[in-house]
Protein backbone atom coordinates (compact mmCIF):
# COMPACT_ATOMS: atom_id res chain seq x y z
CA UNK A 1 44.21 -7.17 14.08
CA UNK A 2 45.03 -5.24 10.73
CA UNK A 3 45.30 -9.11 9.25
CA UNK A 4 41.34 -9.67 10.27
CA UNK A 5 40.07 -6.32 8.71
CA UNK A 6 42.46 -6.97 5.94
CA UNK A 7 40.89 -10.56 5.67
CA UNK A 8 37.35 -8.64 6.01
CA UNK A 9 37.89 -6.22 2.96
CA UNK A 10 39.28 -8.22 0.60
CA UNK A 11 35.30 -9.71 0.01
CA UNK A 12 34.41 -6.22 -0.68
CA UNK A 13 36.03 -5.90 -3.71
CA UNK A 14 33.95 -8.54 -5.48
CA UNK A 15 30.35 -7.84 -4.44
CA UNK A 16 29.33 -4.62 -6.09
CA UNK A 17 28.24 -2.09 -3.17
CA UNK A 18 24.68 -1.30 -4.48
CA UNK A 19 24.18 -4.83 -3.48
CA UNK A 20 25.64 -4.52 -0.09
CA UNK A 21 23.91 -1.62 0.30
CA UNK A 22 20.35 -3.59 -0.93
CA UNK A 23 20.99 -6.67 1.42
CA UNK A 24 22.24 -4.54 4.83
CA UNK A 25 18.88 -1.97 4.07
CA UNK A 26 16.81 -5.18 3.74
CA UNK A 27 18.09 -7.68 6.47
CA UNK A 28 18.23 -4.36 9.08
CA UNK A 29 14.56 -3.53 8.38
CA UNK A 30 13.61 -7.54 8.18
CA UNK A 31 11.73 -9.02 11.89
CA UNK A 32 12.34 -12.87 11.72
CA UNK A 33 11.53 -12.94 15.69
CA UNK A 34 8.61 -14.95 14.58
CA UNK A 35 10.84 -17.86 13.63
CA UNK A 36 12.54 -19.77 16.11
CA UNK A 37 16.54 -18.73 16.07
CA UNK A 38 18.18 -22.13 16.68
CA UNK A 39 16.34 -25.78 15.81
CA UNK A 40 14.86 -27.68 18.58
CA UNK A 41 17.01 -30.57 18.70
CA UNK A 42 18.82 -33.41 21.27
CA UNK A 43 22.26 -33.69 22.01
CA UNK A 44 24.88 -32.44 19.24
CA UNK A 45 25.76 -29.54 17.19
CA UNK A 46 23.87 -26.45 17.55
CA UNK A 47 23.74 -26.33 13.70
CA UNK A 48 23.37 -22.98 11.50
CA UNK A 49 20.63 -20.03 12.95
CA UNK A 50 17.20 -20.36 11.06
CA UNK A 51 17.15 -16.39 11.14
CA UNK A 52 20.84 -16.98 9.45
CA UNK A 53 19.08 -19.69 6.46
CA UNK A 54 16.20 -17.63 6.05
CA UNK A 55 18.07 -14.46 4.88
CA UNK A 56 19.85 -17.10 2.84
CA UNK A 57 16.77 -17.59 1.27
CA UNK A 58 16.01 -14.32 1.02
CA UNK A 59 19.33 -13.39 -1.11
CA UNK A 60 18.39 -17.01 -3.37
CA UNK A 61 14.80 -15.18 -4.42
CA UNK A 62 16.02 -11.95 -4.69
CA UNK A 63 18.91 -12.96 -7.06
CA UNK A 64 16.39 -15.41 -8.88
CA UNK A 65 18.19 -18.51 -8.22
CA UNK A 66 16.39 -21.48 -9.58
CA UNK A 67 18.76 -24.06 -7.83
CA UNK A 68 20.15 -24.09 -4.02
CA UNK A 69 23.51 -25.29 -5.83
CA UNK A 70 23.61 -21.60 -7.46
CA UNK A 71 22.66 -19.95 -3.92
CA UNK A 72 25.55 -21.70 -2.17
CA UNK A 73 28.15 -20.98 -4.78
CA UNK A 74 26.82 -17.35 -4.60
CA UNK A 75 27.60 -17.12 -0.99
CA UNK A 76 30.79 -18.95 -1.59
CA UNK A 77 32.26 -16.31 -3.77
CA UNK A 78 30.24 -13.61 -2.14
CA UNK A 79 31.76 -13.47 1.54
CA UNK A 80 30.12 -9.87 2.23
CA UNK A 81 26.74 -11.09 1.61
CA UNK A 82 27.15 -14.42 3.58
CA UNK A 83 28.24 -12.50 5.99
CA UNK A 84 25.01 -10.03 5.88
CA UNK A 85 22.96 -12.89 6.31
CA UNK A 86 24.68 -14.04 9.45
CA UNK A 87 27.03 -16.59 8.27
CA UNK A 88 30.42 -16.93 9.82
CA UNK A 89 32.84 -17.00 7.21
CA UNK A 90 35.69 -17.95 9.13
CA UNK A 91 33.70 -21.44 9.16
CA UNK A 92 32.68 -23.82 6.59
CA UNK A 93 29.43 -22.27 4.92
CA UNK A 94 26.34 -24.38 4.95
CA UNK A 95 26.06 -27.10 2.59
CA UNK A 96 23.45 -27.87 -0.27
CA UNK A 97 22.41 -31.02 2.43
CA UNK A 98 21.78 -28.09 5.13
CA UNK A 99 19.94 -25.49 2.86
CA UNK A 100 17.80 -28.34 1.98
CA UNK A 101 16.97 -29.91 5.13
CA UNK A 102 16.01 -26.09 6.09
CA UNK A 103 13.82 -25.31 3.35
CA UNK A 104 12.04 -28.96 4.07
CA UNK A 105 11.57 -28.39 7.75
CA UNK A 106 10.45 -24.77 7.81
CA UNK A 107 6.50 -24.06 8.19
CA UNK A 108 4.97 -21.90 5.63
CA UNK A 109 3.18 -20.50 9.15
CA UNK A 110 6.75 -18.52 9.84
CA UNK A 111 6.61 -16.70 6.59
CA UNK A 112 2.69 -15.62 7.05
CA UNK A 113 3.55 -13.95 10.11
CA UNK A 114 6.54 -12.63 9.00
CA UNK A 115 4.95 -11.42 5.83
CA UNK A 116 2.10 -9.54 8.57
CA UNK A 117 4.32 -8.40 10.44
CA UNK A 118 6.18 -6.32 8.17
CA UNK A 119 2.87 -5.22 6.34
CA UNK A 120 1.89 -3.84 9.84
CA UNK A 121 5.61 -2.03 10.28
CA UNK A 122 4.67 -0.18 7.14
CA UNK A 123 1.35 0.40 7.68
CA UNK A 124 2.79 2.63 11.09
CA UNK A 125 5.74 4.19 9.21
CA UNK A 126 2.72 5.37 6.70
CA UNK A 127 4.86 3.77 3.52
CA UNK A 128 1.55 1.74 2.64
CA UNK A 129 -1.99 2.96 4.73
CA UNK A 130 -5.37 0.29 4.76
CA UNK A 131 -7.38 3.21 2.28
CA UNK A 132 -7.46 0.73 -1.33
CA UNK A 133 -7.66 -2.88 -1.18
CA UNK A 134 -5.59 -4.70 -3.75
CA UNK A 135 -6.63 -8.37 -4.90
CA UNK A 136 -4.91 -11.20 -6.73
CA UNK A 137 -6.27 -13.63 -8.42
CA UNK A 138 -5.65 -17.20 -9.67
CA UNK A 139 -7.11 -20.13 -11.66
CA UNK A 140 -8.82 -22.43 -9.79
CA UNK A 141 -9.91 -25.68 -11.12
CA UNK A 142 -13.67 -26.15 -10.06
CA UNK A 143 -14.86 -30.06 -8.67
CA UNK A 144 -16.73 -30.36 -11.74
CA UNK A 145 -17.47 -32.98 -14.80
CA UNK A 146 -15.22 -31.12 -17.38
CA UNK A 147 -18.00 -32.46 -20.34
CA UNK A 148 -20.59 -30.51 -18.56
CA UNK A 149 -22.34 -27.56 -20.30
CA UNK A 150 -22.24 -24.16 -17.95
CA UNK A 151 -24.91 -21.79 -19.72
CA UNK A 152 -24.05 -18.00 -18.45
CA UNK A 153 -27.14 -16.17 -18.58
CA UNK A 154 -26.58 -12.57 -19.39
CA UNK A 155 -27.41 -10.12 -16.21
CA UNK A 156 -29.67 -6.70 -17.44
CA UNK A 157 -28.93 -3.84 -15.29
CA UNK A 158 -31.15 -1.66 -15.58
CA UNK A 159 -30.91 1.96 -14.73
């Protein structure tokens, strides 16, 4: 028994513990219910919780990682954090093949609702309330002849 907690430190002392503290604050206040936990599959291995890949995911933005190479060797020599996001590490971590088959199956509907859901949860805890309305924009090509003239005529308003 000392062995396993032994075993279970030892990760500790090379993930700094703001970012333990960041990931365990995020992940416990994080609803993936929307998101089905295991893929719906025939006969064979379960294979790795989509709750479990999506906080994956989750670490991969928040540490800007361009490349799910540089995600998996994070989680390789950051047990703690693998272990945050659900991962057994007395197992074989995912691979690159199983990040990527994840990220290519999963519906961009699972991260609207998640991304409602957790607007709404701090809407009701009063950290962000409905009173100003925020707006993004982005270019958007118009479906028109690029050699065409567009002549803005200039609005008066008048007092």
């Amino acid at each position: 028994m000392y062995q396993l907690q032994l075993l279970l430190n030892i990760p500790e002392l090379f993930t700094s513990h703001s970012k333990i503290d960041f990931y365990s604050s995020m992940f416990e206040n994080l609803d993936p219910s929307s998101i089905p936990e295991f893929p719906s599959s025939g006969p064979g291995r379960k294979g790795y919780s989509h709750h479990t890949m999506f906080r994956a995911f989750i670490v991969m933005q928040a540490e800007r990682f361009g490349e799910i190479t540089d995600l998996a060797d994070y989680l390789r020599n950051n047990l703690i954090i693998a272990h945050l996001c659900g991962i057994d590490i007395t197992k074989p971590l995912p691979s690159y093949w199983t990040f990527r088959r994840f990220i290519n199956e999963f519906a961009h509907d699972y991260l609207t609702t998640i991304f409602k859901n957790q607007v709404n949860i701090l809407k009701y805890l009063g950290v962000i309330s409905g009173e100003f309305v925020s707006m993004d924009s982005i270019h958007i090509k118009g479906n028109t002849n690029s050699t065409a003239l567009i002549s803005l005529k200039p609005i008066l308003l008048l007092p």
